[in-house]
Protein backbone atom coordinates (compact mmCIF):
# COMPACT_ATOMS: atom_id res chain seq x y z
CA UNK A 1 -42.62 54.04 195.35
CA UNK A 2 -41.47 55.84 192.13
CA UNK A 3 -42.33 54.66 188.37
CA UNK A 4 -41.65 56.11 185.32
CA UNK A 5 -42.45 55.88 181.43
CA UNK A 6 -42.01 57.57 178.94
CA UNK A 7 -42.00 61.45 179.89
CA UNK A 8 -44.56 60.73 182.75
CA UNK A 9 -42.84 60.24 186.39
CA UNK A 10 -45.20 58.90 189.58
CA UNK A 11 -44.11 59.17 193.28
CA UNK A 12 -46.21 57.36 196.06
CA UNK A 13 -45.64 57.90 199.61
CA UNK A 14 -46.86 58.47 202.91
CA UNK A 15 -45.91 61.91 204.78
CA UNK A 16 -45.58 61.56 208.38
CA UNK A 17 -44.45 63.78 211.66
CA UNK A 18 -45.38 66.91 210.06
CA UNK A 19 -47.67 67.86 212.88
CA UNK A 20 -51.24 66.95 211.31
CA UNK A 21 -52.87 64.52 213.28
CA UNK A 22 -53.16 61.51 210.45
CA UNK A 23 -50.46 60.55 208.07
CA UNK A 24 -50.95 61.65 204.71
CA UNK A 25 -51.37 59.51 201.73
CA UNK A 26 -49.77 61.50 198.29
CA UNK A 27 -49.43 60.81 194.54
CA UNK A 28 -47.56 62.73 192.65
CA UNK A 29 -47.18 62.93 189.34
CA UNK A 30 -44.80 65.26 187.02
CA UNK A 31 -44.65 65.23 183.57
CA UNK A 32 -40.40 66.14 182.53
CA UNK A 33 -39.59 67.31 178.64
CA UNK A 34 -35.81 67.93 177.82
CA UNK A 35 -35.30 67.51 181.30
CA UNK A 36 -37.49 70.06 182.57
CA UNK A 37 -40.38 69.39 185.09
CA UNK A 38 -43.09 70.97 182.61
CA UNK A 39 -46.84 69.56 184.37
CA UNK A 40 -47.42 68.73 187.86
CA UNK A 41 -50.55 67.03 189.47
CA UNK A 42 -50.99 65.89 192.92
CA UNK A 43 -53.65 63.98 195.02
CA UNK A 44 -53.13 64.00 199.11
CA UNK A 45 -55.82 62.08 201.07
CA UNK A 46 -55.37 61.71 205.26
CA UNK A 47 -54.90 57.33 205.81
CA UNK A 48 -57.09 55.59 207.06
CA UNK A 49 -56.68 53.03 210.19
CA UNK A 50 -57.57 49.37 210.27
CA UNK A 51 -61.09 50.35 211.07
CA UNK A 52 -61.51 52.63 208.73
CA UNK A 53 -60.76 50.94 205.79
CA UNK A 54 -63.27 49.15 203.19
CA UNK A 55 -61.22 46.73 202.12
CA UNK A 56 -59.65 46.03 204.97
CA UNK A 57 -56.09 47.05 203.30
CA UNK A 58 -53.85 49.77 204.23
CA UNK A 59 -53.41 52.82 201.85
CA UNK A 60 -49.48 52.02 201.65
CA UNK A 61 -47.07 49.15 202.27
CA UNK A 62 -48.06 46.18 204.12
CA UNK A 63 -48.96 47.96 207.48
CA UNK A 64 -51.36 50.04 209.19
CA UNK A 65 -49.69 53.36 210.83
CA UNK A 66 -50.03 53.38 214.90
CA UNK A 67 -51.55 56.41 216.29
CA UNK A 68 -51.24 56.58 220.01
């Protein structure tokens, strides 16, 4: 998922068969002047499975990953 306003652009996803064990969950957000990436932040968090989760929602999309 990507939104943007203003000079502020976010990117959501989910990182997956890179070898860690657990899908990762990432936001990243840049901030662009005259069309130049000046600011980066990011937040990466390892999802959670069905049992794991609180609220009983997955991290992202409308599905839990499957681990075997």
């Amino acid at each position: 998922m990507i939104l943007a306003e203003g000079d502020l652009v976010i990117v959501h996803g989910r990182f997956s068969g890179f070898g860690a064990p657990v899908n990762w969950i990432a936001v990243d957000i840049v901030r662009i002047k005259n069309r130049i990436l000046v600011e980066h932040w990011d937040v990466i968090q390892d999802e959670v499975t069905k049992e794991q989760s609180k609220s009983g929602n997955p991290m992202f999309g409308d599905s839990f990953p499957v681990y075997a």
